[in-house]
N, C-alpha and C. Protein backbone atom coordinates (compact mmCIF):
# COMPACT_ATOMS: atom_id res chain seq x y z
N UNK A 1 21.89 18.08 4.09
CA UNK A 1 22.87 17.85 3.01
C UNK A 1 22.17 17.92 1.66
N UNK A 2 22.63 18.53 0.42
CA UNK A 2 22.09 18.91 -0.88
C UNK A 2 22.00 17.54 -1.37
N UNK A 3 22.08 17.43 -2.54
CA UNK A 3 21.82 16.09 -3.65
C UNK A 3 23.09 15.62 -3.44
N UNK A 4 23.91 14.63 -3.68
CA UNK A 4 25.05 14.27 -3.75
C UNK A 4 25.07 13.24 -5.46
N UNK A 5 25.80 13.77 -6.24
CA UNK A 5 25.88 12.85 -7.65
C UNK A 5 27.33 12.22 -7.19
N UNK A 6 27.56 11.04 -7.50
CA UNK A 6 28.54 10.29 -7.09
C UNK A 6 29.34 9.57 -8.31
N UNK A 7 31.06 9.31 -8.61
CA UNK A 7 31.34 9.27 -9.54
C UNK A 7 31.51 10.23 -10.30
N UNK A 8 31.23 11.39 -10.38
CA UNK A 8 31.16 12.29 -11.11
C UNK A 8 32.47 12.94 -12.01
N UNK A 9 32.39 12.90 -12.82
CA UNK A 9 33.73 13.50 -13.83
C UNK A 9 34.15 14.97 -13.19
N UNK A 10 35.51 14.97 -12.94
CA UNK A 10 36.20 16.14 -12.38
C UNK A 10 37.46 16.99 -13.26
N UNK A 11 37.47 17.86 -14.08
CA UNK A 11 38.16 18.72 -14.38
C UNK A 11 39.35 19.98 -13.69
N UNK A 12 40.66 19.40 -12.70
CA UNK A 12 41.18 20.36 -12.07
C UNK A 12 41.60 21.70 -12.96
N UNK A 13 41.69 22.55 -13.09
CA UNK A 13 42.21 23.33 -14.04
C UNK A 13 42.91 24.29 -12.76
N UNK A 14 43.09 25.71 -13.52
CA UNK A 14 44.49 27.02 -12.94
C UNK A 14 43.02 27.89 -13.38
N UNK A 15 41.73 27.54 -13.42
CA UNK A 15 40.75 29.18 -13.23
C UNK A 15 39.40 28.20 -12.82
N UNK A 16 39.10 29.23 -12.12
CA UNK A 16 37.31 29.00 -11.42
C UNK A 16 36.14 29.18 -12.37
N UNK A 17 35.55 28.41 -12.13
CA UNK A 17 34.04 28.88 -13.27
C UNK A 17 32.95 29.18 -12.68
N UNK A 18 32.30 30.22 -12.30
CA UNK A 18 31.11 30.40 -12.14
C UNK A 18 29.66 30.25 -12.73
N UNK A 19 28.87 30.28 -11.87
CA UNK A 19 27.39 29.52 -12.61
C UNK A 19 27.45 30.81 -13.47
N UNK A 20 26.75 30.19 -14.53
CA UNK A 20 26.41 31.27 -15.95
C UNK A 20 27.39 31.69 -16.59
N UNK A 21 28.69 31.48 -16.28
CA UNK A 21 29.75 31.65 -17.11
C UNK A 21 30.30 30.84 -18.12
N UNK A 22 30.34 31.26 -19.48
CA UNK A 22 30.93 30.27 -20.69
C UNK A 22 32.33 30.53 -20.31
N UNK A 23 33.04 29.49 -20.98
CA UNK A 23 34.88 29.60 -21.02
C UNK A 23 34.90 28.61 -22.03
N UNK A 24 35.57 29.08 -22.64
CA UNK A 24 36.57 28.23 -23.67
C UNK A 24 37.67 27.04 -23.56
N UNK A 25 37.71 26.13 -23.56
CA UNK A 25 38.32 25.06 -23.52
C UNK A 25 38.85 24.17 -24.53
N UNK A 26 40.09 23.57 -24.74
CA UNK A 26 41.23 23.06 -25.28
C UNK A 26 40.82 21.67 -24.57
N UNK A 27 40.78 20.65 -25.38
CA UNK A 27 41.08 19.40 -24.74
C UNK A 27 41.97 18.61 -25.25
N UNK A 28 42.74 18.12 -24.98
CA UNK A 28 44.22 17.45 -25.57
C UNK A 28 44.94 16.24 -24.89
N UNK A 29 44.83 16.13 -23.49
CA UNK A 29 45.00 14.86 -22.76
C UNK A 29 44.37 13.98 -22.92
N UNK A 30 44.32 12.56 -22.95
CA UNK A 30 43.73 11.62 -23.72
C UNK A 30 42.90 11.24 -21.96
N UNK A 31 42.86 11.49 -21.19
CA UNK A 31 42.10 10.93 -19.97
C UNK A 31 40.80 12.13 -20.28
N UNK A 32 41.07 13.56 -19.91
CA UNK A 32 40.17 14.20 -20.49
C UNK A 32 39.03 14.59 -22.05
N UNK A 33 40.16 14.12 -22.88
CA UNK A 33 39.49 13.48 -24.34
C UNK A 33 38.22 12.45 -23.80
N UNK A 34 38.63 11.54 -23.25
CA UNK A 34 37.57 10.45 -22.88
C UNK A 34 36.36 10.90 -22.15
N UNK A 35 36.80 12.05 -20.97
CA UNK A 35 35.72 12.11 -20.46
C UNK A 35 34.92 13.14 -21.18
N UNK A 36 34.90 14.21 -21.84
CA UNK A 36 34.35 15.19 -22.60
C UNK A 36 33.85 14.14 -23.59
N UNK A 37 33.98 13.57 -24.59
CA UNK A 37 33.67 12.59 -25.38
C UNK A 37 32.48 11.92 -24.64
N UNK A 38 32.29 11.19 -23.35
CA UNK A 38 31.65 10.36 -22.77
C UNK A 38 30.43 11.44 -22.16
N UNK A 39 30.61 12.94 -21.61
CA UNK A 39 30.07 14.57 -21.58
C UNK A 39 28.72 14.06 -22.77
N UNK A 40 29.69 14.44 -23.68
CA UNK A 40 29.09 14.78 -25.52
C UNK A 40 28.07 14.15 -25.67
N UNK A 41 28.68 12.49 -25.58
CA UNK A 41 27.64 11.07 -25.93
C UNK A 41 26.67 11.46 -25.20
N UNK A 42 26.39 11.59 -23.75
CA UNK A 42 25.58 11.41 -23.16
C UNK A 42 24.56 12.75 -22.15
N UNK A 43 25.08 13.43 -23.11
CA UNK A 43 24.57 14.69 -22.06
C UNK A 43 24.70 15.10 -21.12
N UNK A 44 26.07 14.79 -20.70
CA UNK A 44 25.70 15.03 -19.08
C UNK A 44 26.93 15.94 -18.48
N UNK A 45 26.74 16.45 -17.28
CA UNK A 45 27.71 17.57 -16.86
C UNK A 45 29.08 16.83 -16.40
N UNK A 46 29.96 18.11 -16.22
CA UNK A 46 31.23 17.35 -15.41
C UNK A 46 31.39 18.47 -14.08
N UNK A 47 32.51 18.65 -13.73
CA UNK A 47 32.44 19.52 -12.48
C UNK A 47 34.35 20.28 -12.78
N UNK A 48 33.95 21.38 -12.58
CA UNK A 48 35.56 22.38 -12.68
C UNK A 48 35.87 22.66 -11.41
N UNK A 49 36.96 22.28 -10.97
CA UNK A 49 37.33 22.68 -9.60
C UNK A 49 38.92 23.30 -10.03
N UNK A 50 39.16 24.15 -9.26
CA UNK A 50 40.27 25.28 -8.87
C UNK A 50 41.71 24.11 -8.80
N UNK A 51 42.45 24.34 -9.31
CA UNK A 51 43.70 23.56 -8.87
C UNK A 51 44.62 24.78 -8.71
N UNK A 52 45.02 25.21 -7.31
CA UNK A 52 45.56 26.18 -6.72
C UNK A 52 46.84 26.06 -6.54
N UNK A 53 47.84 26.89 -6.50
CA UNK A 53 48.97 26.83 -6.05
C UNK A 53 49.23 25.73 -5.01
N UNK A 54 48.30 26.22 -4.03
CA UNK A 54 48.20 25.24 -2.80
C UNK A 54 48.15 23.84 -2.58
N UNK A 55 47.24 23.52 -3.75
CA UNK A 55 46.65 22.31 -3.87
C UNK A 55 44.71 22.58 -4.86
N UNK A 56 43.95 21.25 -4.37
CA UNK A 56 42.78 20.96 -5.10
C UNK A 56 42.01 22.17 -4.32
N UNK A 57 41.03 22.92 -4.82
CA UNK A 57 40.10 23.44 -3.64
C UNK A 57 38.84 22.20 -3.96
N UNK A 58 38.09 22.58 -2.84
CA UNK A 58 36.75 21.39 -2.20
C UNK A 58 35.46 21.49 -2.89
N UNK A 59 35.37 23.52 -3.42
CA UNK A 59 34.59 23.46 -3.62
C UNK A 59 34.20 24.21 -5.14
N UNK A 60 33.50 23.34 -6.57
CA UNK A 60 33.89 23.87 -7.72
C UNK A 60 32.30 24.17 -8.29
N UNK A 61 32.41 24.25 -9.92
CA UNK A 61 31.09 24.63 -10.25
C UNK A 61 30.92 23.28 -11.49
N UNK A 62 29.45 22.77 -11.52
CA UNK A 62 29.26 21.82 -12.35
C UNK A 62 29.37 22.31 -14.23
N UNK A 63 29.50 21.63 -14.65
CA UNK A 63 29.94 22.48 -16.43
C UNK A 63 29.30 21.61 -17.57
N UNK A 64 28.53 21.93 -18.76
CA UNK A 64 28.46 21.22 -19.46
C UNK A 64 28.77 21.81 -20.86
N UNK A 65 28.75 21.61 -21.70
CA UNK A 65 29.16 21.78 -23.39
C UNK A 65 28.53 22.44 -23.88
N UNK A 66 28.15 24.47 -23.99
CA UNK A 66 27.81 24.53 -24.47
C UNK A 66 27.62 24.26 -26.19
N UNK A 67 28.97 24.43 -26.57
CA UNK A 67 29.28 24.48 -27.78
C UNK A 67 30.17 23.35 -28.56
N UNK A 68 30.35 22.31 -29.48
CA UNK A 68 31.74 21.44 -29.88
C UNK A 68 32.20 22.12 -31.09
N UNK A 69 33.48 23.10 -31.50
CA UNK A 69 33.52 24.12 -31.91
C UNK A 69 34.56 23.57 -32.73
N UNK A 70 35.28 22.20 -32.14
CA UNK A 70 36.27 21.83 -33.60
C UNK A 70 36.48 20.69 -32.63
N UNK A 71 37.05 19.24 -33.54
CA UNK A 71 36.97 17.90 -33.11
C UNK A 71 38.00 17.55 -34.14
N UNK A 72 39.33 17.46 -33.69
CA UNK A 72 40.37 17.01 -34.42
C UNK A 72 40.53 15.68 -35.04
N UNK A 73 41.14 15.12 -35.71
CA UNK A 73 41.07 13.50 -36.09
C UNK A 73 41.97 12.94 -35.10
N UNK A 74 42.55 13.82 -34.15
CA UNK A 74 43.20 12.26 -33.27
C UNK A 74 42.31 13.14 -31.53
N UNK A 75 41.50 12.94 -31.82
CA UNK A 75 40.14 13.48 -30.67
C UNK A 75 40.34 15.04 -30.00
N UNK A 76 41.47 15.51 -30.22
CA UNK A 76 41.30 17.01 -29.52
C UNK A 76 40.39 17.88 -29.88
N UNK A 77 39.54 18.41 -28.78
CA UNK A 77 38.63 19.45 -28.83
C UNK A 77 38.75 20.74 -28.70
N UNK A 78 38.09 21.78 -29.32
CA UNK A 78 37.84 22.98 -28.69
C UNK A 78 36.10 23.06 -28.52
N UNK A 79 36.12 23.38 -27.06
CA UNK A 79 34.32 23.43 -26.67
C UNK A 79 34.75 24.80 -25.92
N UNK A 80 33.10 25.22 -25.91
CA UNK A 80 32.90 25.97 -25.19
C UNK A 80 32.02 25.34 -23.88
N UNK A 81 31.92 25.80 -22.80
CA UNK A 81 31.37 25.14 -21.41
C UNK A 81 30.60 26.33 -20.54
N UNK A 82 29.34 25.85 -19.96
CA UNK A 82 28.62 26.86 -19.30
C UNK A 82 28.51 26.04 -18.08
N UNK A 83 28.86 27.53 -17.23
CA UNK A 83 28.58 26.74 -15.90
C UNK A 83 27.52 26.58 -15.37
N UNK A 84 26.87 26.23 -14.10
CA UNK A 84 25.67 25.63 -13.59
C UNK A 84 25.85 25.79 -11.87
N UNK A 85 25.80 24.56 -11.26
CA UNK A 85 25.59 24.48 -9.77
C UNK A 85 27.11 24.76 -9.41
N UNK A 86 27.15 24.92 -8.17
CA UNK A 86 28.41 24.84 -6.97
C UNK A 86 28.23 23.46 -6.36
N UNK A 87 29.38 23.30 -6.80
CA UNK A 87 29.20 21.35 -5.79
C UNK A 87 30.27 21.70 -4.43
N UNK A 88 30.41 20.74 -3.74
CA UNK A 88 31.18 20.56 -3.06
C UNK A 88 32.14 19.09 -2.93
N UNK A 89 33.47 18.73 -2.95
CA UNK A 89 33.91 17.88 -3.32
C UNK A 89 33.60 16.84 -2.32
N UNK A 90 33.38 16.01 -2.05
CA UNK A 90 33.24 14.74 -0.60
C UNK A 90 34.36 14.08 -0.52
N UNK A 91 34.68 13.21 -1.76
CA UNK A 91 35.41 12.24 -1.89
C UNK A 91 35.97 11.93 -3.30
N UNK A 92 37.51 11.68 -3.73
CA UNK A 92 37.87 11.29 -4.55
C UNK A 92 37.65 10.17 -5.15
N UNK A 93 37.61 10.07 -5.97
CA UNK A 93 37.94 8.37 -6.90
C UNK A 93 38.52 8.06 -7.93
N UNK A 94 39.48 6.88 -7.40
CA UNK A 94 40.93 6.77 -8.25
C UNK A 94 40.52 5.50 -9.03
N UNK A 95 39.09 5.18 -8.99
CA UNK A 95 39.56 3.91 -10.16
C UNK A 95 38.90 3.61 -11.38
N UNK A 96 38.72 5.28 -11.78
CA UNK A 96 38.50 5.62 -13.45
C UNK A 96 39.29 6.05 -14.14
N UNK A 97 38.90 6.10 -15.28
CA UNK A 97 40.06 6.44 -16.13
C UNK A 97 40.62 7.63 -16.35
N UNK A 98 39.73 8.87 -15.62
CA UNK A 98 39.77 10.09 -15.49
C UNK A 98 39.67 10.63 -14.16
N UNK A 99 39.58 11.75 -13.70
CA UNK A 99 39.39 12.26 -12.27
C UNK A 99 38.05 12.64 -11.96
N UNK A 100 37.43 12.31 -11.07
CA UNK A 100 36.14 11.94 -10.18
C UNK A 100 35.95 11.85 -8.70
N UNK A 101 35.01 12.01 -8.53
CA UNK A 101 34.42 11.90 -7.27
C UNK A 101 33.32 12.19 -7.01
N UNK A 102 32.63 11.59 -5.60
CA UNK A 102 31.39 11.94 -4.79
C UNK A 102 31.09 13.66 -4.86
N UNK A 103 30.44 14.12 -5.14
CA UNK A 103 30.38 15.43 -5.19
C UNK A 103 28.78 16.27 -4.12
N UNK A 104 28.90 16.90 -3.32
CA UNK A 104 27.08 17.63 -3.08
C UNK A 104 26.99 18.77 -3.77
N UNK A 105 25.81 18.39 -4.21
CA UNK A 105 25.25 20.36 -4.78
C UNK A 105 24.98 20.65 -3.54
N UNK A 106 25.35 22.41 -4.24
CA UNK A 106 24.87 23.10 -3.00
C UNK A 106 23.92 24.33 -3.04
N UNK A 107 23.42 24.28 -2.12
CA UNK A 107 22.27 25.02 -2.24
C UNK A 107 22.52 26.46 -1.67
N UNK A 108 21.61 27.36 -1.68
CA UNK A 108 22.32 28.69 -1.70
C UNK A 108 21.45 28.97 0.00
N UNK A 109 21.09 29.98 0.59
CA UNK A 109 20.76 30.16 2.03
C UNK A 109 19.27 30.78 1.01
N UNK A 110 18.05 30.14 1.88
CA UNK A 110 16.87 30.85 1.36
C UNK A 110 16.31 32.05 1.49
N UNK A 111 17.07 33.32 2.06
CA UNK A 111 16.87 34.86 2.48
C UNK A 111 17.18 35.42 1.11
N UNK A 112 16.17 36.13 0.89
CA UNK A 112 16.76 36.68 -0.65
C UNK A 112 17.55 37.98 -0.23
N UNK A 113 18.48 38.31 -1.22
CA UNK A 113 19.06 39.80 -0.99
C UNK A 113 18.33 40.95 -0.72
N UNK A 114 18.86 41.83 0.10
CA UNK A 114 18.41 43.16 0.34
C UNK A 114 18.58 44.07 -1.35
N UNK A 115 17.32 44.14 -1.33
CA UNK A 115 16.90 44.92 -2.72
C UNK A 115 17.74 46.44 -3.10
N UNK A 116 17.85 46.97 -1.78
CA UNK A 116 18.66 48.20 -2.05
C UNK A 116 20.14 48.04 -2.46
N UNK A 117 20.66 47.18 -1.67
CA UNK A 117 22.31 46.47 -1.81
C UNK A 117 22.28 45.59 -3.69
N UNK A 118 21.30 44.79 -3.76
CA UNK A 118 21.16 44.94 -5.23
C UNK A 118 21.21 45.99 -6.18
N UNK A 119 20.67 47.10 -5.96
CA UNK A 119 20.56 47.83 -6.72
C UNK A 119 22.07 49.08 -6.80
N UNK A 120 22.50 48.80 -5.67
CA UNK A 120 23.62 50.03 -5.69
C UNK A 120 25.03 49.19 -6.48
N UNK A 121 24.36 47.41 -6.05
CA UNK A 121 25.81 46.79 -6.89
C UNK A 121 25.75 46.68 -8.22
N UNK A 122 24.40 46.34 -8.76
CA UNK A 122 24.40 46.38 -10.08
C UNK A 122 24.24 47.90 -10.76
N UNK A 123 24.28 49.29 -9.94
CA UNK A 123 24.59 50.46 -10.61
C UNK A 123 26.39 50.77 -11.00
N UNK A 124 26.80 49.82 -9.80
CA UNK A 124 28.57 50.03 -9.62
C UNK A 124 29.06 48.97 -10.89
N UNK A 125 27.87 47.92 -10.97
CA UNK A 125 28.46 47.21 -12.29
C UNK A 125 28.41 47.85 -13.52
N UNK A 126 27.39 48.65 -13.22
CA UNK A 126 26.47 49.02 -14.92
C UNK A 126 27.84 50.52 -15.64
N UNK A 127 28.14 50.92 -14.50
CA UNK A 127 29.16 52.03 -14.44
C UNK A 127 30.43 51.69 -14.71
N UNK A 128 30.62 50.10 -14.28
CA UNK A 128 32.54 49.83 -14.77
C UNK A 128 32.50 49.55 -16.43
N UNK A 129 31.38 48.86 -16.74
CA UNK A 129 30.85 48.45 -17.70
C UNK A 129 31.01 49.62 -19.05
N UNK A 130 30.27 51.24 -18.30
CA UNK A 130 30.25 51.74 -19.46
C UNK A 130 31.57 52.46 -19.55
N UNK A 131 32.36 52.71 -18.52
CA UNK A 131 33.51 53.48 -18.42
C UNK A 131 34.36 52.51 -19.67
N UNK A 132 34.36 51.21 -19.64
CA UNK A 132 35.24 50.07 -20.72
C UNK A 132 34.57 50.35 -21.55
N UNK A 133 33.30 50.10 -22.17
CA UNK A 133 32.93 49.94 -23.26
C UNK A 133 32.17 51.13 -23.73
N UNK A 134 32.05 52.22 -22.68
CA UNK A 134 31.17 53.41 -23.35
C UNK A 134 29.71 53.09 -23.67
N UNK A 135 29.48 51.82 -23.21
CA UNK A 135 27.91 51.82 -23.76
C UNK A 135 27.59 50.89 -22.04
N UNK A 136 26.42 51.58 -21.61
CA UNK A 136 25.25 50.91 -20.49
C UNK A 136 24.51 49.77 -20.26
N UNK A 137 24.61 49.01 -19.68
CA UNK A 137 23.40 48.27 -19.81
C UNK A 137 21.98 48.42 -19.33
N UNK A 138 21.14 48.30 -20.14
CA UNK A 138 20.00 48.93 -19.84
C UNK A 138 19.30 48.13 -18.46
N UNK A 139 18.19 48.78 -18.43
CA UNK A 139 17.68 48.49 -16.77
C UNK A 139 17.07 47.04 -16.81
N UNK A 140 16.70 46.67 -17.91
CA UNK A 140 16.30 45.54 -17.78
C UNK A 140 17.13 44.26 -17.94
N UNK A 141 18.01 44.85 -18.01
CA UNK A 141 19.48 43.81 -18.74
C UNK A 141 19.96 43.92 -16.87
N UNK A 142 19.84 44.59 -16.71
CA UNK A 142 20.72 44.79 -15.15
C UNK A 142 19.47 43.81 -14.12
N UNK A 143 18.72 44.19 -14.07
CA UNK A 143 17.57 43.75 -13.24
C UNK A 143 17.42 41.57 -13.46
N UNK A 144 17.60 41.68 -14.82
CA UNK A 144 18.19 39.82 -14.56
C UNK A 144 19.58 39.35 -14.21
N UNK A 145 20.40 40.04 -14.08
CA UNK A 145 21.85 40.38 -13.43
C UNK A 145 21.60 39.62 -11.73
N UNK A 146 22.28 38.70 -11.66
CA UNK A 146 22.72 37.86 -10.24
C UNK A 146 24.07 38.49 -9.83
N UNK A 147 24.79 37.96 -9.05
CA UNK A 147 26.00 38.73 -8.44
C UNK A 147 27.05 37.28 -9.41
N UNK A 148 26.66 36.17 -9.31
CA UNK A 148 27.06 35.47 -10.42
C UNK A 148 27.51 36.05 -12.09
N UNK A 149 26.38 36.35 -12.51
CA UNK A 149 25.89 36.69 -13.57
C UNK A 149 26.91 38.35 -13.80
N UNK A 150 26.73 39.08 -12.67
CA UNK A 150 27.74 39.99 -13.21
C UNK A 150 29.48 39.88 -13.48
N UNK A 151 29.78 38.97 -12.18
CA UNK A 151 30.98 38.66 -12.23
C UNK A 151 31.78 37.95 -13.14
N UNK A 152 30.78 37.17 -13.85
CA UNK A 152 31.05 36.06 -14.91
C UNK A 152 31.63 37.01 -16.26
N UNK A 153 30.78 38.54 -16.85
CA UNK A 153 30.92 39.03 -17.48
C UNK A 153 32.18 40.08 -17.08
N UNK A 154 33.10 40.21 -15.81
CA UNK A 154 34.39 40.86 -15.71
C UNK A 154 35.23 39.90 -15.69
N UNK A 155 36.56 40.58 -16.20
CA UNK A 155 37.78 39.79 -15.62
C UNK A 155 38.34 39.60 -14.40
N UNK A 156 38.44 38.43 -13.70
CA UNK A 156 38.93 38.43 -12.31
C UNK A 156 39.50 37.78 -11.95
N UNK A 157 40.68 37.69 -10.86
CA UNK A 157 41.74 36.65 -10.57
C UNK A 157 41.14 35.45 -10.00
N UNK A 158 41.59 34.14 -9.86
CA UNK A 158 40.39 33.65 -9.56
C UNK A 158 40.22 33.43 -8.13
N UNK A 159 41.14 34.19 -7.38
CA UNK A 159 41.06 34.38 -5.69
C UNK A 159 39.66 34.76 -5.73
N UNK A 160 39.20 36.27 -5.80
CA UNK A 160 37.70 36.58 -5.95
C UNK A 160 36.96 35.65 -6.16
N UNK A 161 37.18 34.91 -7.63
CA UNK A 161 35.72 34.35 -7.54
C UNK A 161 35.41 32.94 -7.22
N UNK A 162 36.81 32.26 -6.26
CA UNK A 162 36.87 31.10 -5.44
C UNK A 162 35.68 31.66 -4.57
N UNK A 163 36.05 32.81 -3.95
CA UNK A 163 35.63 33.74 -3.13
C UNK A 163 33.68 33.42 -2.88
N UNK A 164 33.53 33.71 -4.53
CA UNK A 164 31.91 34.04 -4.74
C UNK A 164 31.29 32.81 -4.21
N UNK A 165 32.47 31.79 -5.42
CA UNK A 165 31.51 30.40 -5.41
C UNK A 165 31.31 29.51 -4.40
N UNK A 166 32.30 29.85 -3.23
CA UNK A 166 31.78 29.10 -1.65
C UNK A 166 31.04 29.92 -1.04
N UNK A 167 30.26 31.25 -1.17
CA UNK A 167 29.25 31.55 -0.94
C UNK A 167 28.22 31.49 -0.85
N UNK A 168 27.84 31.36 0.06
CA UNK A 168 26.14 30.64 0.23
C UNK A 168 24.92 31.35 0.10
N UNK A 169 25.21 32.89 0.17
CA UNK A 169 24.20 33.76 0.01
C UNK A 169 24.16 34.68 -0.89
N UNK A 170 23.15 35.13 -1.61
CA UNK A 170 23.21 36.02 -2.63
C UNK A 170 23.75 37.20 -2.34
N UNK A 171 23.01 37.67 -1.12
CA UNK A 171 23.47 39.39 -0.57
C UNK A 171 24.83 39.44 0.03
N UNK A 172 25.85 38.24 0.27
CA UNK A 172 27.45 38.21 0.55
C UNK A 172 27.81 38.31 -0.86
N UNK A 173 27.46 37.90 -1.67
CA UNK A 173 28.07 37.60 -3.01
C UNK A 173 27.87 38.96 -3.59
N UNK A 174 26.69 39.30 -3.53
CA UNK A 174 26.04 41.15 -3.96
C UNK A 174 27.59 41.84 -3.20
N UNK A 175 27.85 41.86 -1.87
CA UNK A 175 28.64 42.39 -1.23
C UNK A 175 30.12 42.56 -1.61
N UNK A 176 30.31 41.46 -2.00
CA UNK A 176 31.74 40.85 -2.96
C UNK A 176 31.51 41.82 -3.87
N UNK A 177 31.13 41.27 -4.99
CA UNK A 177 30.98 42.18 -6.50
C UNK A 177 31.16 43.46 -6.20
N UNK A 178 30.31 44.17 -5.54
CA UNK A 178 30.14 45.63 -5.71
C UNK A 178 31.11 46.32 -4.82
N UNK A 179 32.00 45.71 -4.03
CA UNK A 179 33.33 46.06 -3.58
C UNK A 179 34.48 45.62 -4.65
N UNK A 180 34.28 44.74 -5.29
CA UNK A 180 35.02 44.55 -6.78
C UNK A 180 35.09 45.20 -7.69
N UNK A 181 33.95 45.95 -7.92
CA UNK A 181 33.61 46.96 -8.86
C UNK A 181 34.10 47.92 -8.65
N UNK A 182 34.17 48.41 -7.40
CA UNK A 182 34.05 49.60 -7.01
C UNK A 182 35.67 49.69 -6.91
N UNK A 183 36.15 48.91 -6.75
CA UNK A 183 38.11 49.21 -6.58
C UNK A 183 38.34 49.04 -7.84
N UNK A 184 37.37 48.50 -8.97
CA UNK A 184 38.36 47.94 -10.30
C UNK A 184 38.03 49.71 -10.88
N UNK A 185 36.91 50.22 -10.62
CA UNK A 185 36.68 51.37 -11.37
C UNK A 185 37.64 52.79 -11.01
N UNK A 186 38.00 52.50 -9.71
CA UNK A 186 39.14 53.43 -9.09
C UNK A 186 40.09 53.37 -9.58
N UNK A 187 40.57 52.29 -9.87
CA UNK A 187 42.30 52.30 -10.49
C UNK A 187 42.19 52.26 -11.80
N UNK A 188 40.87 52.15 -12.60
CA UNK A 188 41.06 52.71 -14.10
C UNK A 188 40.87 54.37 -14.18
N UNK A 189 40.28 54.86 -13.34
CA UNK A 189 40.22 56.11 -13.44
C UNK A 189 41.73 56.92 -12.87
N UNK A 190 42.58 55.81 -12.06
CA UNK A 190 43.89 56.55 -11.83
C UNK A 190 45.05 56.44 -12.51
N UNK A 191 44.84 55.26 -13.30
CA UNK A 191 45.69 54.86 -14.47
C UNK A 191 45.81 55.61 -15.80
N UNK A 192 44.13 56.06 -15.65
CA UNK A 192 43.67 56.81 -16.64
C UNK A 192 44.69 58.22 -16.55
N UNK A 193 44.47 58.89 -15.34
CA UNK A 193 44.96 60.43 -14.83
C UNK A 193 46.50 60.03 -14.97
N UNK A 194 46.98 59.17 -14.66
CA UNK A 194 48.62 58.63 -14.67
C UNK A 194 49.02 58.55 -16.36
N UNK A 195 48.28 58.65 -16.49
CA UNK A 195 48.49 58.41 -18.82
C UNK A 195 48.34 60.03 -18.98
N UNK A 196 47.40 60.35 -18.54
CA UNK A 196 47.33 61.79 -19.17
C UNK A 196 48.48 62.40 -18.81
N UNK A 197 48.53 62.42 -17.41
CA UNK A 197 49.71 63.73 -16.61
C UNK A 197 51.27 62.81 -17.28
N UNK A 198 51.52 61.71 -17.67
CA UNK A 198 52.70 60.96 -18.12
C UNK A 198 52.40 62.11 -19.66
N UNK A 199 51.66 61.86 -20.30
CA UNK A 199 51.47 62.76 -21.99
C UNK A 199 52.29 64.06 -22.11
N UNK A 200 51.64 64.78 -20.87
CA UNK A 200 52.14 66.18 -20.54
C UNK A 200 53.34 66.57 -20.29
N UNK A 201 54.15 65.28 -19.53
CA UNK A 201 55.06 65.48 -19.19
C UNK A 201 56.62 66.41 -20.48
N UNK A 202 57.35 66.82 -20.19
CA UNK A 202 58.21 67.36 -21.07
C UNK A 202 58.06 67.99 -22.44
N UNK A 203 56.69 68.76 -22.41
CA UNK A 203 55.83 69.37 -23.56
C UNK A 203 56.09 70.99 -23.18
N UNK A 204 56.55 71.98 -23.95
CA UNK A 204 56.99 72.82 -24.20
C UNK A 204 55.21 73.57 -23.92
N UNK A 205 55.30 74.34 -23.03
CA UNK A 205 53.90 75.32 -22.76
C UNK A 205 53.73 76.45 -22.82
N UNK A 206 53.48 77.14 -23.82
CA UNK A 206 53.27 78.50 -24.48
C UNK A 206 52.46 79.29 -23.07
């Protein structure tokens, strides 16, 4: 069993956070005011877990502040937040003033990824990348690239990247992404051909 931090401040939200990912955050409920405030004072992380259609999921990512970006006079925040570990939830606790619980980090499986499967996912990343933005990331920018680390920088529903973050191994997670990539880059290139041949349509042709 990993570390277990106990008590721990819990954030349900409607999106997943992955390690290395910033997100932007609104704070406005006065239970969460308290605990971001109590974050701030003291340095210390909280934990984002998925609040699903379904219900709570078990297993979320730990978060702390990168940024305090505006602090209203009746306490509402805008922060920015970077993520960190994957916990796993144990146990609730109902007798704070905010939402909490027993939480384990979790640790990842000690087999490192197959180097080739790295390299073909972060070429499928480096490629959706420039098709949007027209510009590459260079090899060394790719080469500190995790399967985390890439995913954090696309947009994704957060089915996928529930997906990533109960993953235990790098080279499943490599596996994820670069089948993510690889369908997101297909349907911009058919959306793309669907705009053009729509342009053409009812144009007088000499």
């Amino acid at each position: 069993m990993g570390e277990v931090e106990e008590r721990f401040p819990l954030f349900p939200l409607g999106l997943v956070m992955l390690p290395s990912e910033v997100v932007p955050l609104h704070i406005f409920e006065d239970r969460y005011k308290l605990m971001i405030g109590e974050c701030l004072d003291a340095e210390t992380e909280f934990g984002i877990v998925w609040l699903a259609d379904d219900g709570l999921r078990e297993v979320g990512c730990t978060a702390s502040v990168e940024q305090l970006l505006e602090r209203m006079e009746d306490g509402r925040m805008n922060i920015l937040v970077r993520g960190g570990r994957p916990f796993r939830l144990l146990r609730r606790i109902e007798d704070m003033p905010y939402p909490a619980g027993d939480v384990e980090l979790l640790d990842d499986d000690p087999a490192d990824a197959d180097e080739e499967l790295a390299a073909e996912t972060r070429a499928s990343y480096a490629a959706l990348v420039e098709h949007v933005t027209d510009e590459r990331p260079d090899a060394d920018q790719l080469a500190e690239l995790s399967a985390y680390g890439m995913a954090a920088t696309i947009e994704l529903s957060p089915e996928p990247k529930q997906a990533l973050l109960e993953e235990r191994s790098e080279e499943a997670r490599l596996k994820v992404v670069g089948e993510l990539f690889g369908l997101a880059l297909t349907r911009l290139e058919k959306a793309e051909e669907a705009q053009e041949a729509a342009r053409s349509n009812g144009k007088v042709r000499f």
